[in-house]
PDB file of N, CA and C in Angstrom:
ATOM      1  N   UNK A   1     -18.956 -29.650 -16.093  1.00  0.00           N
ATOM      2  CA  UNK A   1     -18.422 -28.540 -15.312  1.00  0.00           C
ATOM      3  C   UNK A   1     -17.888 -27.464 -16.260  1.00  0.00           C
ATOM      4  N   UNK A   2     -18.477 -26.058 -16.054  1.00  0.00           N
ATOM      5  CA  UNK A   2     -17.935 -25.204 -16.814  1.00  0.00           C
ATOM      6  C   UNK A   2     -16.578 -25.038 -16.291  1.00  0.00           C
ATOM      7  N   UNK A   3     -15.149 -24.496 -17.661  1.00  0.00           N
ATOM      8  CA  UNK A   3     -13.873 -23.907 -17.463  1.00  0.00           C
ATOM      9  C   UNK A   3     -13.657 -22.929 -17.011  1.00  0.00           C
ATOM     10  N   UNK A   4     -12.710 -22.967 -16.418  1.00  0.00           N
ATOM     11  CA  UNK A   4     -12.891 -21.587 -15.376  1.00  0.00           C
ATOM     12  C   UNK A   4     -12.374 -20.287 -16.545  1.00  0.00           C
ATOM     13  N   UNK A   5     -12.024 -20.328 -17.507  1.00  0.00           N
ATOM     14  CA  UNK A   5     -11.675 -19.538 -18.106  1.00  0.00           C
ATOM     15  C   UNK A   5     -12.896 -18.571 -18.571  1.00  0.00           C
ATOM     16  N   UNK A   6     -13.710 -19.702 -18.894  1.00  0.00           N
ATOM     17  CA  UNK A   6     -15.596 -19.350 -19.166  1.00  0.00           C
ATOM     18  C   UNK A   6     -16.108 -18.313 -18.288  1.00  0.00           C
ATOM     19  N   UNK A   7     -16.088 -18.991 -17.596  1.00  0.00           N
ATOM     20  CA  UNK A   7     -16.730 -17.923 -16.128  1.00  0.00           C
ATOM     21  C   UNK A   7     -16.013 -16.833 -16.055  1.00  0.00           C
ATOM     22  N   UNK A   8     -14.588 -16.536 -16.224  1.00  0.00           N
ATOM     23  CA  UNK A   8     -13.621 -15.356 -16.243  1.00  0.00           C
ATOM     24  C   UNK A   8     -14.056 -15.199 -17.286  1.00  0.00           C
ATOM     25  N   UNK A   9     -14.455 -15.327 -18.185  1.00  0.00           N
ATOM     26  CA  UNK A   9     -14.926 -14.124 -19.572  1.00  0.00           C
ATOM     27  C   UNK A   9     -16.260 -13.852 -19.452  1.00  0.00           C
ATOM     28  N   UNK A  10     -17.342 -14.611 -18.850  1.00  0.00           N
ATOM     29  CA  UNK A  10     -18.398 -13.803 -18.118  1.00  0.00           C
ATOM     30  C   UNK A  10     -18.497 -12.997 -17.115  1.00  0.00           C
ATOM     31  N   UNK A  11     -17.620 -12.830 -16.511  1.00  0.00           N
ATOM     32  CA  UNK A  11     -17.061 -11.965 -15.208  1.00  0.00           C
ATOM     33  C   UNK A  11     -16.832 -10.744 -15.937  1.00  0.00           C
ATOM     34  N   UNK A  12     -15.523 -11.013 -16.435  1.00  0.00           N
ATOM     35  CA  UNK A  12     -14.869 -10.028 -17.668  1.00  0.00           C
ATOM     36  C   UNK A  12     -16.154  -8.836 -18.772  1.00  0.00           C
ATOM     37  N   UNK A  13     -17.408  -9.597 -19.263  1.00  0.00           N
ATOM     38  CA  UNK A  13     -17.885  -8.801 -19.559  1.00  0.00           C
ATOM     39  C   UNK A  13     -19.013  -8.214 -19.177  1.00  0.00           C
ATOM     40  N   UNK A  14     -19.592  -8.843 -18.134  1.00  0.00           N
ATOM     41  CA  UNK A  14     -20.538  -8.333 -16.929  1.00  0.00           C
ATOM     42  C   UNK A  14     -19.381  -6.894 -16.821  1.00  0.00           C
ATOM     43  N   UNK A  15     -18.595  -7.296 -15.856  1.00  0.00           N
ATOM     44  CA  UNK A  15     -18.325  -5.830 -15.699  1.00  0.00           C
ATOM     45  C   UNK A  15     -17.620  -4.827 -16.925  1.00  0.00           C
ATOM     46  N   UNK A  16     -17.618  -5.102 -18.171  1.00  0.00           N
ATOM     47  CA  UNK A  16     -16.852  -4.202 -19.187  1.00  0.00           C
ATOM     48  C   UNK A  16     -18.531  -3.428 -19.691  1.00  0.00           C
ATOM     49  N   UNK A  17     -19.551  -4.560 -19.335  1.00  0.00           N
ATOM     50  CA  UNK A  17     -20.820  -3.633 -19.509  1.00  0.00           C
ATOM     51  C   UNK A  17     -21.003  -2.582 -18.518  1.00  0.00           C
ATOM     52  N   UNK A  18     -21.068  -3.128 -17.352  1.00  0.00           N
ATOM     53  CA  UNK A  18     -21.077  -1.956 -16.098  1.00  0.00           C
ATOM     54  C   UNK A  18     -20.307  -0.910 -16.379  1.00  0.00           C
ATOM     55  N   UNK A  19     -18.674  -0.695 -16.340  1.00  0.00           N
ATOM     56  CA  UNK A  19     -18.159   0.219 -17.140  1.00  0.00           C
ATOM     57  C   UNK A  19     -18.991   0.890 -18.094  1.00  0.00           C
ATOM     58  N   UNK A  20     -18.946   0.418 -18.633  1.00  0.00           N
ATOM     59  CA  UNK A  20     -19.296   1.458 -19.914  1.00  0.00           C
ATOM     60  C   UNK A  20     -20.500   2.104 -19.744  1.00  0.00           C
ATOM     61  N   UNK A  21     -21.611   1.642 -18.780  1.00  0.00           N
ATOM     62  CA  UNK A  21     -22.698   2.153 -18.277  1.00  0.00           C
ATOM     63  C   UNK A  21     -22.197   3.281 -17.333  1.00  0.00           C
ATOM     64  N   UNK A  22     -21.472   2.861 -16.521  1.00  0.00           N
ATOM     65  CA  UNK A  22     -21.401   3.905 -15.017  1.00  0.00           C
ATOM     66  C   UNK A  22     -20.539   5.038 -15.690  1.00  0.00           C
ATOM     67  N   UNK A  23     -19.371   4.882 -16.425  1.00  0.00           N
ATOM     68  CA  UNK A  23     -18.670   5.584 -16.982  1.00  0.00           C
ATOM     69  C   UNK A  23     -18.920   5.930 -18.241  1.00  0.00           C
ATOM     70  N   UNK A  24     -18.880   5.147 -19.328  1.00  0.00           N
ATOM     71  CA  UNK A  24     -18.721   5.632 -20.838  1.00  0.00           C
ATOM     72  C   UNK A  24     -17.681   5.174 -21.341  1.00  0.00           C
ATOM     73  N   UNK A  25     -16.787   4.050 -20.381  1.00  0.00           N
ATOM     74  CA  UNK A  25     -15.662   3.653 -20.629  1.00  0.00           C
ATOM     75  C   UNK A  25     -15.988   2.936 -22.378  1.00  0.00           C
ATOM     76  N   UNK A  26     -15.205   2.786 -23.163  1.00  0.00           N
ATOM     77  CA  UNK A  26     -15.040   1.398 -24.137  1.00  0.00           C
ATOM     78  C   UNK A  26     -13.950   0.471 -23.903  1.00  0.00           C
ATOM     79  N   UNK A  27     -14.020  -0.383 -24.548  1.00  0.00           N
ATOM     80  CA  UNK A  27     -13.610  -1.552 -24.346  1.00  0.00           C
ATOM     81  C   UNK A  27     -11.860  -1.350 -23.294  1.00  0.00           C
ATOM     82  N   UNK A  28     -11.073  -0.848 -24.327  1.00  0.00           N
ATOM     83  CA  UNK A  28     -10.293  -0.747 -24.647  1.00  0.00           C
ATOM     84  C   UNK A  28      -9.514  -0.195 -22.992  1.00  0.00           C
ATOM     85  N   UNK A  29     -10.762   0.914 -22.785  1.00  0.00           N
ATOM     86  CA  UNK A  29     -10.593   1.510 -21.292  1.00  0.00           C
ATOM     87  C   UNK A  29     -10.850   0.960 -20.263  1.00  0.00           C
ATOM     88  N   UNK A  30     -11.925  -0.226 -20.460  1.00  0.00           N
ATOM     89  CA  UNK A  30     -11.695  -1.161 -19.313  1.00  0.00           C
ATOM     90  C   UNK A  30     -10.690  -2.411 -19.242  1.00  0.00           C
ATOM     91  N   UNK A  31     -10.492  -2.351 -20.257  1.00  0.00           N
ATOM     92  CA  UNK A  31      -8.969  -3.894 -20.373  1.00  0.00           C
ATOM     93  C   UNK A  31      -7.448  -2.906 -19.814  1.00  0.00           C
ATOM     94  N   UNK A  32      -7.636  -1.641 -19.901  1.00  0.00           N
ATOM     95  CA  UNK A  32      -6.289  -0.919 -19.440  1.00  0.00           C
ATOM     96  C   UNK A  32      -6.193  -0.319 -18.119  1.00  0.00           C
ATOM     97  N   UNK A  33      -7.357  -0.394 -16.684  1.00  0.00           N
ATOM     98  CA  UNK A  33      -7.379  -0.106 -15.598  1.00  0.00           C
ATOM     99  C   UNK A  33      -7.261  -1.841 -15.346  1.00  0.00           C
ATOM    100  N   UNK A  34      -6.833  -1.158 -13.918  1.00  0.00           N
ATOM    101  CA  UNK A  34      -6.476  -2.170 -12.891  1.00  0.00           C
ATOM    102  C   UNK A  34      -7.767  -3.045 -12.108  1.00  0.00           C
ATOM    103  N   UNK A  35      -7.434  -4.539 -12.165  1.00  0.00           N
ATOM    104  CA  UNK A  35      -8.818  -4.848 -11.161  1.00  0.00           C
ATOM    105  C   UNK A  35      -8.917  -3.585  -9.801  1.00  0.00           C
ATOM    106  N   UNK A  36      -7.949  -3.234  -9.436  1.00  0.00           N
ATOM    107  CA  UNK A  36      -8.083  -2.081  -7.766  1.00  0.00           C
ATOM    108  C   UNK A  36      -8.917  -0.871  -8.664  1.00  0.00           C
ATOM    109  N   UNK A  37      -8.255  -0.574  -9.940  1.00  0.00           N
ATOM    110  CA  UNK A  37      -9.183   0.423  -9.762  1.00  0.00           C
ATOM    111  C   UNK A  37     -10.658   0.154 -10.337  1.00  0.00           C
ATOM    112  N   UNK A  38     -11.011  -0.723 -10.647  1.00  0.00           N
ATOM    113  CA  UNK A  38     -12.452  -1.469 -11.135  1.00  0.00           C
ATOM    114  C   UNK A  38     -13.171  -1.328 -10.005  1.00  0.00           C
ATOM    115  N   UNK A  39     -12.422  -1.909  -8.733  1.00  0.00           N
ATOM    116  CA  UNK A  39     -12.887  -2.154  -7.717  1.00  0.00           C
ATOM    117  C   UNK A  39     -13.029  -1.056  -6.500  1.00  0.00           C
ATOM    118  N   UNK A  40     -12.484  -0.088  -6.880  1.00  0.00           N
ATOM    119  CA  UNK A  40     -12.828   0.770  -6.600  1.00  0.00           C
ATOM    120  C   UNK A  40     -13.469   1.782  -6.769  1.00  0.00           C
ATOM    121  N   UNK A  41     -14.004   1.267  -8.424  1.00  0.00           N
ATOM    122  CA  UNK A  41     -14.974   2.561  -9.116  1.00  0.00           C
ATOM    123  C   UNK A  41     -16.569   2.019  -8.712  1.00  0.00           C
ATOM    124  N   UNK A  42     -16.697   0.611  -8.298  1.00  0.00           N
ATOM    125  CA  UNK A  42     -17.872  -0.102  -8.190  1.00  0.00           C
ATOM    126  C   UNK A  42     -18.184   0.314  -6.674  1.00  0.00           C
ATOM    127  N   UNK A  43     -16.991  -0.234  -5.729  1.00  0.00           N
ATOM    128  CA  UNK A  43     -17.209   0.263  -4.426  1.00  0.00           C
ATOM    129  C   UNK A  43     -18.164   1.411  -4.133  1.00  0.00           C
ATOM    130  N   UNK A  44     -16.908   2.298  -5.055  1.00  0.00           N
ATOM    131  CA  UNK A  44     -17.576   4.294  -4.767  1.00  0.00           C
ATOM    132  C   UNK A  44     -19.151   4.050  -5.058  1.00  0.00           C
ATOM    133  N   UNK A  45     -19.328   4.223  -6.427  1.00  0.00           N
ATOM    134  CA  UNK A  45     -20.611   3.553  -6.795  1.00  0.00           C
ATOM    135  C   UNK A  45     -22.419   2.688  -5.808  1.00  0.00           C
ATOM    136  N   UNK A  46     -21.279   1.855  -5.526  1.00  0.00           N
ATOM    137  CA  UNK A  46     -22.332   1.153  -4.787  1.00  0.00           C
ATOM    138  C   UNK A  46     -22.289   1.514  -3.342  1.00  0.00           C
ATOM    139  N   UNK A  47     -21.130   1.692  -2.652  1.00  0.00           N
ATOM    140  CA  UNK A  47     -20.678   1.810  -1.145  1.00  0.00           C
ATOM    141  C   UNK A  47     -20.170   0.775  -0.584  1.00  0.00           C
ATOM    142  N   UNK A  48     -19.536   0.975   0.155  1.00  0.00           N
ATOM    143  CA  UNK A  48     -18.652  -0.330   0.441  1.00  0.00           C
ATOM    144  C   UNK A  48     -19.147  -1.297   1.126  1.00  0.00           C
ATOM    145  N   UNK A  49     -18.771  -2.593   1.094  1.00  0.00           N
ATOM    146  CA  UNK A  49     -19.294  -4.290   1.220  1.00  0.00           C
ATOM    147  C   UNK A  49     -18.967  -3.908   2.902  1.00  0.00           C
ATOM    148  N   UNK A  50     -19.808  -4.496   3.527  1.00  0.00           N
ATOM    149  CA  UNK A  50     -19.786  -4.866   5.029  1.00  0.00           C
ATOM    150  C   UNK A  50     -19.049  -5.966   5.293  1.00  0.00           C
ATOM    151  N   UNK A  51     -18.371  -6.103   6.272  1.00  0.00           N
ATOM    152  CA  UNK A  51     -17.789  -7.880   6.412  1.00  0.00           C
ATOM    153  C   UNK A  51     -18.751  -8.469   7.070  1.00  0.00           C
ATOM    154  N   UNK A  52     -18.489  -9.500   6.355  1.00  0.00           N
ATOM    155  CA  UNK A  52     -19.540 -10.486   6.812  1.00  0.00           C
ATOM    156  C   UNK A  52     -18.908 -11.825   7.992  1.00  0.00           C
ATOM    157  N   UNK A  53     -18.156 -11.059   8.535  1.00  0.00           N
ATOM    158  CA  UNK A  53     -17.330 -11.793   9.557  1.00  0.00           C
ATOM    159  C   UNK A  53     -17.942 -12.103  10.869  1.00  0.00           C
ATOM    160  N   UNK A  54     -16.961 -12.807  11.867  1.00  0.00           N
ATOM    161  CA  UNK A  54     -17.907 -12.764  13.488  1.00  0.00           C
ATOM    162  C   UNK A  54     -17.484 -11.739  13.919  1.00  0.00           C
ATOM    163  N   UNK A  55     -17.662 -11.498  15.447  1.00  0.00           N
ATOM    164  CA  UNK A  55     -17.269 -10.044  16.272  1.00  0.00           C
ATOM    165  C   UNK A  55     -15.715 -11.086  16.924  1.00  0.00           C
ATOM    166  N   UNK A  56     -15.578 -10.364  17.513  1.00  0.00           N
ATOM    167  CA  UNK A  56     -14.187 -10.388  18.032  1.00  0.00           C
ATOM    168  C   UNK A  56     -14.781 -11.602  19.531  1.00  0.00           C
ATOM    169  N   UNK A  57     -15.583 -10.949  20.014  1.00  0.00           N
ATOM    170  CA  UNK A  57     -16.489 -11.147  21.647  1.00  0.00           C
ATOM    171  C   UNK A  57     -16.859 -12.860  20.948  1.00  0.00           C
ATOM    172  N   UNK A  58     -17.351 -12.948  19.943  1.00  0.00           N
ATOM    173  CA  UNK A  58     -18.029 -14.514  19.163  1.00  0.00           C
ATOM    174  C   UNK A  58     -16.710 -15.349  19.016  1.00  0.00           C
ATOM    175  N   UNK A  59     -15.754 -14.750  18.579  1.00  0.00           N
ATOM    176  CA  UNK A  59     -14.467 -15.280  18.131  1.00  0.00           C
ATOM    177  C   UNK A  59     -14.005 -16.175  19.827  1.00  0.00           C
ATOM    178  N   UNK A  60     -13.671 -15.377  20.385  1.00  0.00           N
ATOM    179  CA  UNK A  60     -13.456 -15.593  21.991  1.00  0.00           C
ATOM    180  C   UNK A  60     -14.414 -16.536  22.692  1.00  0.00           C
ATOM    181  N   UNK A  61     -15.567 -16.230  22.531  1.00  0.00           N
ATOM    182  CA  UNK A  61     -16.188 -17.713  22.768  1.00  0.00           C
ATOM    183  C   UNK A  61     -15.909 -18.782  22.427  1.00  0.00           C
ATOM    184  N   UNK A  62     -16.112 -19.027  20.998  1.00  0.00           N
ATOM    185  CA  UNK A  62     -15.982 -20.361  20.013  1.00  0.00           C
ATOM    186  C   UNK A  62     -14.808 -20.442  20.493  1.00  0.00           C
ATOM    187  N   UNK A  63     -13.480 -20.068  21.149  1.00  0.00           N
ATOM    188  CA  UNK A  63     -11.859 -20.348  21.315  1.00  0.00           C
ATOM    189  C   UNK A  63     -12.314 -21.099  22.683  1.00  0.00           C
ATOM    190  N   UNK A  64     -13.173 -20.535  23.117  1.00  0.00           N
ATOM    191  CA  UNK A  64     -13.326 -20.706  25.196  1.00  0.00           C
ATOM    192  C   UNK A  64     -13.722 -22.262  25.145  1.00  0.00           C
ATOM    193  N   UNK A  65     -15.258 -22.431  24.052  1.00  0.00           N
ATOM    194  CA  UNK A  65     -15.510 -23.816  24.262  1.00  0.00           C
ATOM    195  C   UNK A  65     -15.050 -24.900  23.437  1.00  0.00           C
ATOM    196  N   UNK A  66     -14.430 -24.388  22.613  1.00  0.00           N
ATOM    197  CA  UNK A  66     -13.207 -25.223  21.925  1.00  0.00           C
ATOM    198  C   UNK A  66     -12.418 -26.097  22.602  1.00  0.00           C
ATOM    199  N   UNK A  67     -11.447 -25.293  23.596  1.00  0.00           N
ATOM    200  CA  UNK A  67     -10.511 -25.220  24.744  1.00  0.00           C
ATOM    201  C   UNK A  67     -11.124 -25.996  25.905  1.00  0.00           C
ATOM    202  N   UNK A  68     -12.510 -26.056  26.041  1.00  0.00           N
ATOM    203  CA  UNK A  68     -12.965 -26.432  27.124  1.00  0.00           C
ATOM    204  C   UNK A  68     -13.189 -25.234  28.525  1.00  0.00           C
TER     205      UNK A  68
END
């Protein structure tokens, strides 16, 4: 089993590459923003994630035959 620390430093430089692609950031400039604003420069970028949730109307069912 990989350490999770592992995977957080492949995380870590997946996106310090993206940075520096989308922006021109270096290193230095992506270790000193905030994950919010990372996550918000990718968002803008890409457009924002859909939820991948139920509807409200699905929710209310699954409660109805739950309940009986």
């Amino acid at each position: 089993m990989t350490p999770k620390y592992q995977r957080f430093a492949d995380s870590a430089a997946r996106l310090s590459g993206q940075c520096a692609l989308m922006l021109g950031w270096r290193p230095d400039e992506f270790w000193a923003a905030t994950p919010a604003e990372v996550s918000a420069i990718i968002e803008a970028a890409n457009g924002p994630r859909q939820a991948s949730g139920i509807s409200r109307s699905e929710l209310t069912q699954l409660l109805e035959q739950d309940n009986g």
